[in-house]
N, C-alpha and C. Protein backbone atom coordinates (compact mmCIF):
# COMPACT_ATOMS: atom_id res chain seq x y z
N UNK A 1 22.14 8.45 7.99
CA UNK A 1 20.86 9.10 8.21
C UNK A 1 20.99 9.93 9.49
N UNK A 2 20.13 11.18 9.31
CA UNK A 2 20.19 11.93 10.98
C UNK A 2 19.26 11.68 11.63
N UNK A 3 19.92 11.44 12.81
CA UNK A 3 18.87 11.47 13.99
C UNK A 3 18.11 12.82 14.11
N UNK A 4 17.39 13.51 14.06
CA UNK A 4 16.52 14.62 14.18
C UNK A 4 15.71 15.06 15.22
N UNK A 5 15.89 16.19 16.38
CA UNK A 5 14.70 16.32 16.52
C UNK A 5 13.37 16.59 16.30
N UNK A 6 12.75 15.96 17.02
CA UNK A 6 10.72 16.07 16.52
C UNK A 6 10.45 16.48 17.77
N UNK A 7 9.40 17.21 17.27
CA UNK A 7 8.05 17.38 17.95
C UNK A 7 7.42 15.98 18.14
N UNK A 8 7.10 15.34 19.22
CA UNK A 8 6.68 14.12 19.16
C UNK A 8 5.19 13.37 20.69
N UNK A 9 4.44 12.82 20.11
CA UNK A 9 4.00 12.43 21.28
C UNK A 9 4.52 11.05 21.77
N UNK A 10 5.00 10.51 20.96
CA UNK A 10 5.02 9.23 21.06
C UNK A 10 6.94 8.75 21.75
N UNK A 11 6.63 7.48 22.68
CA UNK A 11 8.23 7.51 22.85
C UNK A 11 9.14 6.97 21.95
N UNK A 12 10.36 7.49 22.16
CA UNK A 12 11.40 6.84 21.44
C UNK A 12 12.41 7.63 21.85
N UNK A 13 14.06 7.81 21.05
CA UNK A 13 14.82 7.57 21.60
C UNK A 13 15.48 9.53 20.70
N UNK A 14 14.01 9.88 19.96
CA UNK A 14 14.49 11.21 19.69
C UNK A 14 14.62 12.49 20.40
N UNK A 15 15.39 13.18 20.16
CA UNK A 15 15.07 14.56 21.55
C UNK A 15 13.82 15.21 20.94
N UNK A 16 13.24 15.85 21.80
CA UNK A 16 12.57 17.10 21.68
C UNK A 16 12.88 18.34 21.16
N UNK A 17 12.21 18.34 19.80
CA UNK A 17 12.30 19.58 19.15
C UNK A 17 12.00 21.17 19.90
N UNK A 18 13.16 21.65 19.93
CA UNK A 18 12.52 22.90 20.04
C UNK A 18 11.89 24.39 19.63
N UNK A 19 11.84 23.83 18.23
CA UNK A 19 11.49 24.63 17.31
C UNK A 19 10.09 23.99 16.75
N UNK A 20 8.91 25.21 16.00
CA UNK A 20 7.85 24.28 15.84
C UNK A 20 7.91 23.62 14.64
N UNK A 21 8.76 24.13 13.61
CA UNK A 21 8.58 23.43 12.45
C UNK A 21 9.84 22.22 12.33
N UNK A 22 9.69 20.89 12.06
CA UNK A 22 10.43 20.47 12.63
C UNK A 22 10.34 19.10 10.91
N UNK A 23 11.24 18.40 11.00
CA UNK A 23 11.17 17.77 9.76
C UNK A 23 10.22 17.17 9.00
N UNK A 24 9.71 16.40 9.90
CA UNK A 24 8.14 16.24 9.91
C UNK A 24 7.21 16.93 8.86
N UNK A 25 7.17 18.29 9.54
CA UNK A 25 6.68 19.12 8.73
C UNK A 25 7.12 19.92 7.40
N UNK A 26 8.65 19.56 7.38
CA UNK A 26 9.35 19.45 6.11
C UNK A 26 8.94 18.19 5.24
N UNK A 27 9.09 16.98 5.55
CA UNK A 27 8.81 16.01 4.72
C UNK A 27 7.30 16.69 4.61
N UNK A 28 6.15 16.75 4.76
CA UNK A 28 5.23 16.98 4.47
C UNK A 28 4.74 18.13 3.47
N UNK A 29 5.38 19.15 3.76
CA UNK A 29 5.24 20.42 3.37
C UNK A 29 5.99 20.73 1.65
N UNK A 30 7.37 19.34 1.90
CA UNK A 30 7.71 19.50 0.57
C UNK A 30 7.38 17.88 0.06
N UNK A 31 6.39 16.85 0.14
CA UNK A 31 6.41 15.92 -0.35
C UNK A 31 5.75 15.75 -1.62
N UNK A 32 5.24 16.54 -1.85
CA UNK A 32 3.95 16.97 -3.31
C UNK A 32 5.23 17.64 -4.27
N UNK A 33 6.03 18.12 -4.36
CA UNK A 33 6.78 18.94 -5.23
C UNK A 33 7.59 17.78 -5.47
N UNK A 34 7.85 17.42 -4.23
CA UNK A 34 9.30 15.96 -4.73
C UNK A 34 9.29 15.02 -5.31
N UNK A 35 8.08 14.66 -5.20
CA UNK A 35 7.28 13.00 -5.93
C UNK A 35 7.90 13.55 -7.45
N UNK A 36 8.18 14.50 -8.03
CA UNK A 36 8.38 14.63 -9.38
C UNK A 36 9.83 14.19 -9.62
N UNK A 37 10.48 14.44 -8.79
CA UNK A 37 11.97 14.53 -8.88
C UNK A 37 12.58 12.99 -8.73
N UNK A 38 13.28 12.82 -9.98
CA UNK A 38 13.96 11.39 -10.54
C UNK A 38 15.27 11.47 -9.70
N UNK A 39 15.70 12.94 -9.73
CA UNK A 39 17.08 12.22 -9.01
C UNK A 39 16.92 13.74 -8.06
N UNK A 40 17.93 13.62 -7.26
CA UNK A 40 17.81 14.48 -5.39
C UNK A 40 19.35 14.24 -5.50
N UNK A 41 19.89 15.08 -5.35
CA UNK A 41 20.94 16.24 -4.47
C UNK A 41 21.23 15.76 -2.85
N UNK A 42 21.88 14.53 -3.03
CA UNK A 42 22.25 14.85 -1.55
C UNK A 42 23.65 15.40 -0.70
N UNK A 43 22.84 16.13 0.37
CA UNK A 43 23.99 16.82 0.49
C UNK A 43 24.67 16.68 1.96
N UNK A 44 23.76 16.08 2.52
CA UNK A 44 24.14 15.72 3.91
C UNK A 44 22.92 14.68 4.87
N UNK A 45 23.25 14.11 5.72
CA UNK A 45 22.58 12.81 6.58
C UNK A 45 21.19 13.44 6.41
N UNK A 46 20.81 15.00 6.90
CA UNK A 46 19.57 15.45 6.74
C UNK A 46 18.81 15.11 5.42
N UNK A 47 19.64 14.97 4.36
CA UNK A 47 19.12 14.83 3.25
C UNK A 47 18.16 13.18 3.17
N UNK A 48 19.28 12.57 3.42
CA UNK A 48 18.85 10.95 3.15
C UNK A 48 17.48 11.10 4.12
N UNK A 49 17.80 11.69 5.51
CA UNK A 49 16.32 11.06 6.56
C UNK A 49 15.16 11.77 5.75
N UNK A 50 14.89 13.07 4.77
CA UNK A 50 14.16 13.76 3.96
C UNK A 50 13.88 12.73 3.07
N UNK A 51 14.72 12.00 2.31
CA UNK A 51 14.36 11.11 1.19
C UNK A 51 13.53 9.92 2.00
N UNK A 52 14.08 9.48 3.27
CA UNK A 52 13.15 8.09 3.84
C UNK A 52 11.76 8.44 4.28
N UNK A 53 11.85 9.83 4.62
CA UNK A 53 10.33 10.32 5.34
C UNK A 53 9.56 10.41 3.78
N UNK A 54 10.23 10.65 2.71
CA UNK A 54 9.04 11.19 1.24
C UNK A 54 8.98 9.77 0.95
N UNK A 55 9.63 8.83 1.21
CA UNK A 55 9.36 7.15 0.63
C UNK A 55 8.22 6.66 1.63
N UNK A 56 8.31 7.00 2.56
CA UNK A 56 7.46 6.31 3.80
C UNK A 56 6.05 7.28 3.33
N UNK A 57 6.13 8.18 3.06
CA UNK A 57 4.71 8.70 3.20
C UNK A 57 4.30 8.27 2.02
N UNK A 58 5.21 8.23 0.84
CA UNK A 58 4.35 7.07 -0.24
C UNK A 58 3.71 6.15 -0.08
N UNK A 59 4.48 5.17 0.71
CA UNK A 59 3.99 4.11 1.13
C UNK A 59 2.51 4.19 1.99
N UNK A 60 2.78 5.50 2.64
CA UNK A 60 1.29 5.15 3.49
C UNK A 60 0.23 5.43 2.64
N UNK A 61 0.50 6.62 2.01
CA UNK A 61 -0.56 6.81 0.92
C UNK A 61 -0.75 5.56 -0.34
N UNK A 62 -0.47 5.08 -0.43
CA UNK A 62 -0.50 3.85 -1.56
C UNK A 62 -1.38 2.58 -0.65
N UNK A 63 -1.01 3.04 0.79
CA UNK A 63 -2.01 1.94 1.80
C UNK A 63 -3.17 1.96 2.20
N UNK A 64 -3.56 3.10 1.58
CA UNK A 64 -4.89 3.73 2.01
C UNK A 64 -5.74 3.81 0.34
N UNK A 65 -6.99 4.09 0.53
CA UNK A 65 -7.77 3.69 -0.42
C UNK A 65 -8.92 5.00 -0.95
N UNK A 66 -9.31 5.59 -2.03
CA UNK A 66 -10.58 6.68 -1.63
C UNK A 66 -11.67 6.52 -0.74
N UNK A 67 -11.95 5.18 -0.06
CA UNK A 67 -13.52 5.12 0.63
C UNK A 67 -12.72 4.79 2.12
N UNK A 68 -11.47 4.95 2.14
CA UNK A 68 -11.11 4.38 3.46
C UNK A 68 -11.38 5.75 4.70
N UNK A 69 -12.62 5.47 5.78
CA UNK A 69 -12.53 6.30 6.95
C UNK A 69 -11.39 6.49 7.67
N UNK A 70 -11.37 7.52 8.76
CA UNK A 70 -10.11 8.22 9.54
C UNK A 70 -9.63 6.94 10.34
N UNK A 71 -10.65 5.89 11.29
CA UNK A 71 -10.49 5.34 11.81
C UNK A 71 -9.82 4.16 11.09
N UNK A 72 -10.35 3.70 9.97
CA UNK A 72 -9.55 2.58 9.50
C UNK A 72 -7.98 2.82 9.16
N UNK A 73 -7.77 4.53 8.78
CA UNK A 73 -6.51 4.86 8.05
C UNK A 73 -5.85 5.23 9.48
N UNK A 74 -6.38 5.04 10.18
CA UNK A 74 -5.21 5.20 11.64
C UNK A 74 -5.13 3.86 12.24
N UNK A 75 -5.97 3.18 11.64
CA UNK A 75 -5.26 1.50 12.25
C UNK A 75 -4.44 1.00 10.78
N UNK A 76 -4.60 1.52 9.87
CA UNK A 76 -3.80 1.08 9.11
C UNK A 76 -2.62 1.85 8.70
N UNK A 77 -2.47 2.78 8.93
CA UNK A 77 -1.53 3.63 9.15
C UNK A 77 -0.51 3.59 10.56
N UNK A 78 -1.11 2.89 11.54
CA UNK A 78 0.05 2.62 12.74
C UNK A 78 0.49 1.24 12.46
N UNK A 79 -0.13 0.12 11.90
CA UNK A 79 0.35 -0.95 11.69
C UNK A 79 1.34 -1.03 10.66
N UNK A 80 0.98 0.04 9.85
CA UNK A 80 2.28 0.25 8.88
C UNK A 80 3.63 0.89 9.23
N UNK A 81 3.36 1.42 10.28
CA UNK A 81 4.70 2.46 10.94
C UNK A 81 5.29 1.48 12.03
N UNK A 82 4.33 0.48 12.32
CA UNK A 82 4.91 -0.43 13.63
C UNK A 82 5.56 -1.72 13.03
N UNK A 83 4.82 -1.84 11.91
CA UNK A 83 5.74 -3.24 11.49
C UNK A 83 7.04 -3.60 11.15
N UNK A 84 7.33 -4.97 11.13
CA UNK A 84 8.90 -5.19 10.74
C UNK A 84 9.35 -3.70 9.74
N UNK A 85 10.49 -3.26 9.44
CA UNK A 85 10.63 -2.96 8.33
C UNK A 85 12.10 -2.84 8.70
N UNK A 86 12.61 -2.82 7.58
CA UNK A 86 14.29 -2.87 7.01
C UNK A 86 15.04 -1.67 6.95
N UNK A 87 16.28 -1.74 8.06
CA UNK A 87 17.06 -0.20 8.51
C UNK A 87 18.09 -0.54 7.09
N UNK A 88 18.71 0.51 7.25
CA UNK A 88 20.32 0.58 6.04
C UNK A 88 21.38 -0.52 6.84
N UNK A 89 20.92 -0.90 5.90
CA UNK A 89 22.63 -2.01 5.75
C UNK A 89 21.75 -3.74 6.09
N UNK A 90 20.43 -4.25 6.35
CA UNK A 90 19.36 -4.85 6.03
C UNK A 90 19.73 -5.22 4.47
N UNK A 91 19.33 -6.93 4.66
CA UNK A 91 19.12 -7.03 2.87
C UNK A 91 17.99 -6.50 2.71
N UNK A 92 16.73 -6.11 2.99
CA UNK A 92 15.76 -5.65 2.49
C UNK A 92 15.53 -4.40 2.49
N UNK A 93 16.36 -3.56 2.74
CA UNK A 93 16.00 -2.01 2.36
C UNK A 93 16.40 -1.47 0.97
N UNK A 94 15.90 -0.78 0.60
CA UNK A 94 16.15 -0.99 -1.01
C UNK A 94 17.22 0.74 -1.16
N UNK A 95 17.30 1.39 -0.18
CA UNK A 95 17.99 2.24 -0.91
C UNK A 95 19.77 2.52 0.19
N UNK A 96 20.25 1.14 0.17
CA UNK A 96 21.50 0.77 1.10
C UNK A 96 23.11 1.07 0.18
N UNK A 97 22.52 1.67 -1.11
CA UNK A 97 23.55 2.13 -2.22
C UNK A 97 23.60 3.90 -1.22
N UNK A 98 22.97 4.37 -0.75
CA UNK A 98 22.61 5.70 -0.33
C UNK A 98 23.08 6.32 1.14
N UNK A 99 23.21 4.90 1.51
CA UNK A 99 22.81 5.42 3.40
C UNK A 99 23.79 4.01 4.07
N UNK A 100 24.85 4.00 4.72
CA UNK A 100 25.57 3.45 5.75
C UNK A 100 25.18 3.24 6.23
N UNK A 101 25.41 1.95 6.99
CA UNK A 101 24.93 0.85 7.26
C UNK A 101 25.27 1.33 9.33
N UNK A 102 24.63 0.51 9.87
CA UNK A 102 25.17 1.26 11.57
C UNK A 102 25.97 0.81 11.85
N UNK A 103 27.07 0.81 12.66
CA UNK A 103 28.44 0.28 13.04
C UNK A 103 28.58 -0.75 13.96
N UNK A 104 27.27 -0.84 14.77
CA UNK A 104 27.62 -2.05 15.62
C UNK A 104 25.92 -2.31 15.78
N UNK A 105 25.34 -3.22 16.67
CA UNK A 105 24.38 -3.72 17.19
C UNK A 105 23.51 -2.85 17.89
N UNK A 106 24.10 -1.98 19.22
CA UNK A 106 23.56 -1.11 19.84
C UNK A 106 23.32 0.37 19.08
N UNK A 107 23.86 0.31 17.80
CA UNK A 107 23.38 1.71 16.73
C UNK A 107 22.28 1.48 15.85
N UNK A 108 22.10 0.11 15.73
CA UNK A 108 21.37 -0.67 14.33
C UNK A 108 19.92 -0.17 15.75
N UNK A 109 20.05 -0.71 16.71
CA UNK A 109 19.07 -1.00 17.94
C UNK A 109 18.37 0.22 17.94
N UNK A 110 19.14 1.15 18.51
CA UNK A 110 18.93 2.75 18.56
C UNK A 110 17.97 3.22 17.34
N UNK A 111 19.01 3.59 15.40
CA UNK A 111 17.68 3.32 14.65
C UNK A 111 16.94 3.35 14.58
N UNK A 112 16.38 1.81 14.88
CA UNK A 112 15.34 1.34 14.61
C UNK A 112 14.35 1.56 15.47
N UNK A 113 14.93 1.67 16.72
CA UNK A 113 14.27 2.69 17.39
C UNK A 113 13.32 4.03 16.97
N UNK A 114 14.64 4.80 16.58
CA UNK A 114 14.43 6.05 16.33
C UNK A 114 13.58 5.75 14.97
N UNK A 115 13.69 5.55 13.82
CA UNK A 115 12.48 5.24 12.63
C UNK A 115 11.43 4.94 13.30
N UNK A 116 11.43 4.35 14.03
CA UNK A 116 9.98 3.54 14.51
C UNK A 116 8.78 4.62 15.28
N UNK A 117 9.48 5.39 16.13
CA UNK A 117 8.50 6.55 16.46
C UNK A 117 9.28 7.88 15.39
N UNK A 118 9.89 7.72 14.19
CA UNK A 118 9.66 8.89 13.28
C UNK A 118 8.17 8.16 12.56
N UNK A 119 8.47 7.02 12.43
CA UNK A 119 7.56 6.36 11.53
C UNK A 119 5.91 7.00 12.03
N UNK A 120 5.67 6.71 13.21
CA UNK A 120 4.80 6.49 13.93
C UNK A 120 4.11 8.13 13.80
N UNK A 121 5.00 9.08 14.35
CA UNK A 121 4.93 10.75 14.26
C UNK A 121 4.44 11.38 12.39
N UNK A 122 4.80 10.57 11.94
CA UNK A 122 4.89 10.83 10.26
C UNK A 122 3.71 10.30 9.51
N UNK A 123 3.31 9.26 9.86
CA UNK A 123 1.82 8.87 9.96
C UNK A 123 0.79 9.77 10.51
N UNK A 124 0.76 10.04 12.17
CA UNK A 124 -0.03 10.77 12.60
C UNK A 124 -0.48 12.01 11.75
N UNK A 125 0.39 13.02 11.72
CA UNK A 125 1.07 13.97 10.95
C UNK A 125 0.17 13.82 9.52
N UNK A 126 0.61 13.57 8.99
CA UNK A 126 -0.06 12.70 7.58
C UNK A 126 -1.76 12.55 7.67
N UNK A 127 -2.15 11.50 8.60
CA UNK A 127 -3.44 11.59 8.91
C UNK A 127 -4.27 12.85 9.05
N UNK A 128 -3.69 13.65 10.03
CA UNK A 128 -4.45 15.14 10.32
C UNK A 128 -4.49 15.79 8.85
N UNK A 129 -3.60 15.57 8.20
CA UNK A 129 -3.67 16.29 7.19
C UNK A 129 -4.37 15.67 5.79
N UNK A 130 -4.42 14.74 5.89
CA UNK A 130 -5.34 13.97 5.08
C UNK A 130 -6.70 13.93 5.06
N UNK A 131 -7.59 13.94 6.61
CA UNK A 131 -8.83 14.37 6.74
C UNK A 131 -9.28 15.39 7.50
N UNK A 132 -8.23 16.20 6.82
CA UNK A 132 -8.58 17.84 7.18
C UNK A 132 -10.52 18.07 6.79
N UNK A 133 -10.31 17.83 5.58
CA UNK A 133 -12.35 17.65 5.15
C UNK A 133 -13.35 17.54 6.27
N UNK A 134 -12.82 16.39 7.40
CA UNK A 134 -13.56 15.57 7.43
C UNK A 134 -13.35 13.88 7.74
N UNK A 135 -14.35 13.47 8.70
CA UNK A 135 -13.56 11.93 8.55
C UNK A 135 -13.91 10.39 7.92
N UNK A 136 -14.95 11.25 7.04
CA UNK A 136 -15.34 10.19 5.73
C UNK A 136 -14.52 9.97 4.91
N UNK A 137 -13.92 10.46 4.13
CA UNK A 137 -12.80 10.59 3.18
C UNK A 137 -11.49 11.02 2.81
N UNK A 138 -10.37 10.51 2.91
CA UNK A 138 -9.06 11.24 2.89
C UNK A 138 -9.29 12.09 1.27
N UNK A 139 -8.15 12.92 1.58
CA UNK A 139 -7.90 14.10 0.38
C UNK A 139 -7.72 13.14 -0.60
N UNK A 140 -8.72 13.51 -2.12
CA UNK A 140 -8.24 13.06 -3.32
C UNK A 140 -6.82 13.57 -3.60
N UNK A 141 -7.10 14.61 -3.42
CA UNK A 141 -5.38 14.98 -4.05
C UNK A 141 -4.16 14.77 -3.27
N UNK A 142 -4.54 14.31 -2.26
CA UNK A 142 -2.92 13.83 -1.71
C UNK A 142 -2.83 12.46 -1.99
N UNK A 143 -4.07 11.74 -2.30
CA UNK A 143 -3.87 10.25 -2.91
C UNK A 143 -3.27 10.09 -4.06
N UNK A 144 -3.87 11.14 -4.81
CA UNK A 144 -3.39 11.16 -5.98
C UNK A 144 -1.49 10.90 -6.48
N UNK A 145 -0.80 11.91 -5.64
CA UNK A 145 0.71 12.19 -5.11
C UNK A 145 1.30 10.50 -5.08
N UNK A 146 0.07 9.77 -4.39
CA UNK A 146 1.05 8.28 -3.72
C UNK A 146 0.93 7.16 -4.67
N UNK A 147 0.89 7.64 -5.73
CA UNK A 147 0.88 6.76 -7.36
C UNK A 147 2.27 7.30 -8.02
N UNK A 148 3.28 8.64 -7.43
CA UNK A 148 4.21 9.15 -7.80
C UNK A 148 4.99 8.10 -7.49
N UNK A 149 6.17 7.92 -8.47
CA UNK A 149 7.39 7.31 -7.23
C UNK A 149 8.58 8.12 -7.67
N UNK A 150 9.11 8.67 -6.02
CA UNK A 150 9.99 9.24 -5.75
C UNK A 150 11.37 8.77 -5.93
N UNK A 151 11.79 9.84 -6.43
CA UNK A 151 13.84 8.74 -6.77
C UNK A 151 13.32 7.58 -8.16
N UNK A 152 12.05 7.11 -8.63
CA UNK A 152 11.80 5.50 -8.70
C UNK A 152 11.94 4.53 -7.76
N UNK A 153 11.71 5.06 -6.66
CA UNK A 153 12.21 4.01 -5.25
C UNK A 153 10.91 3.89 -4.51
N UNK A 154 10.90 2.71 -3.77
CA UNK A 154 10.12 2.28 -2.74
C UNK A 154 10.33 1.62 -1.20
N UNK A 155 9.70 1.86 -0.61
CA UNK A 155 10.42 1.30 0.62
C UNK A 155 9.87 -0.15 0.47
């Protein structure tokens, strides 16, 4: 998986993007077209961190509900980006056929690190764009998207 820079508020262990469009806004920008696609072309580390950011935003959208407010979907949306979850090479990550495993302790560390405020940035991200409307109701139609499953995979 690549380490990437972001645009980010939050800390962690990624550099600072210096460009504005930044993966982030790739996973986002192409996550509605991809949900269709059974199988993905990979072609390099950029690829796989593209496939974990379109699984993760499934997931958030599948965590959220039509009557759920901004405020509830940002506490439930950071608790989902903060919790345990399973790096490559983990028995519990489900797509470890795909993505190498880290080489020692202080890379696994790093990681999980680094997922943890992509996680966190990818949520936010997500949110703004979800109650663009408004902060009564997230977008029907991006809910709609998080009933897709991408690859057939889940995080």
């Amino acid at each position: 998986m690549a380490v990437l820079p972001l645009k980010t508020q939050f800390k962690g262990p990624a550099i600072p993007a210096m460009e504005e469009y930044d993966i982030i806004d790739e996973i986002l920008d192409l996550f509605r077209a991809n949900t269709f696609f059974k199988n993905f072309e990979i072609k390099g580390a950029s690829d796989r961190t593209l496939i974990y950011g379109i699984l993760f935003v499934s997931q958030c959208l599948n965590a959220l509900s039509p009557i759920t407010n901004y405020n509830n979907a940002v506490r439930i949306l950071t608790n989902l980006a903060l919790d345990d979850f399973a790096i490559p090479g983990d028995i519990g990550f489900p797509l470890n056929a795909l993505y190498l495993s880290p080489a020692n302790k202080n890379d696994a560390m790093f990681l999980r690190q680094y997922l943890a405020q992509f996680r966190q940035e990818l949520a936010n991200r997500l949110l703004q764009r979800l109650y663009q409307q408004g902060p009564d109701q997230p977008s029907k139609f991006w809910l709609a998207f998080g009933r897709k499953k991408f690859m057939n995979k889940s995080l």
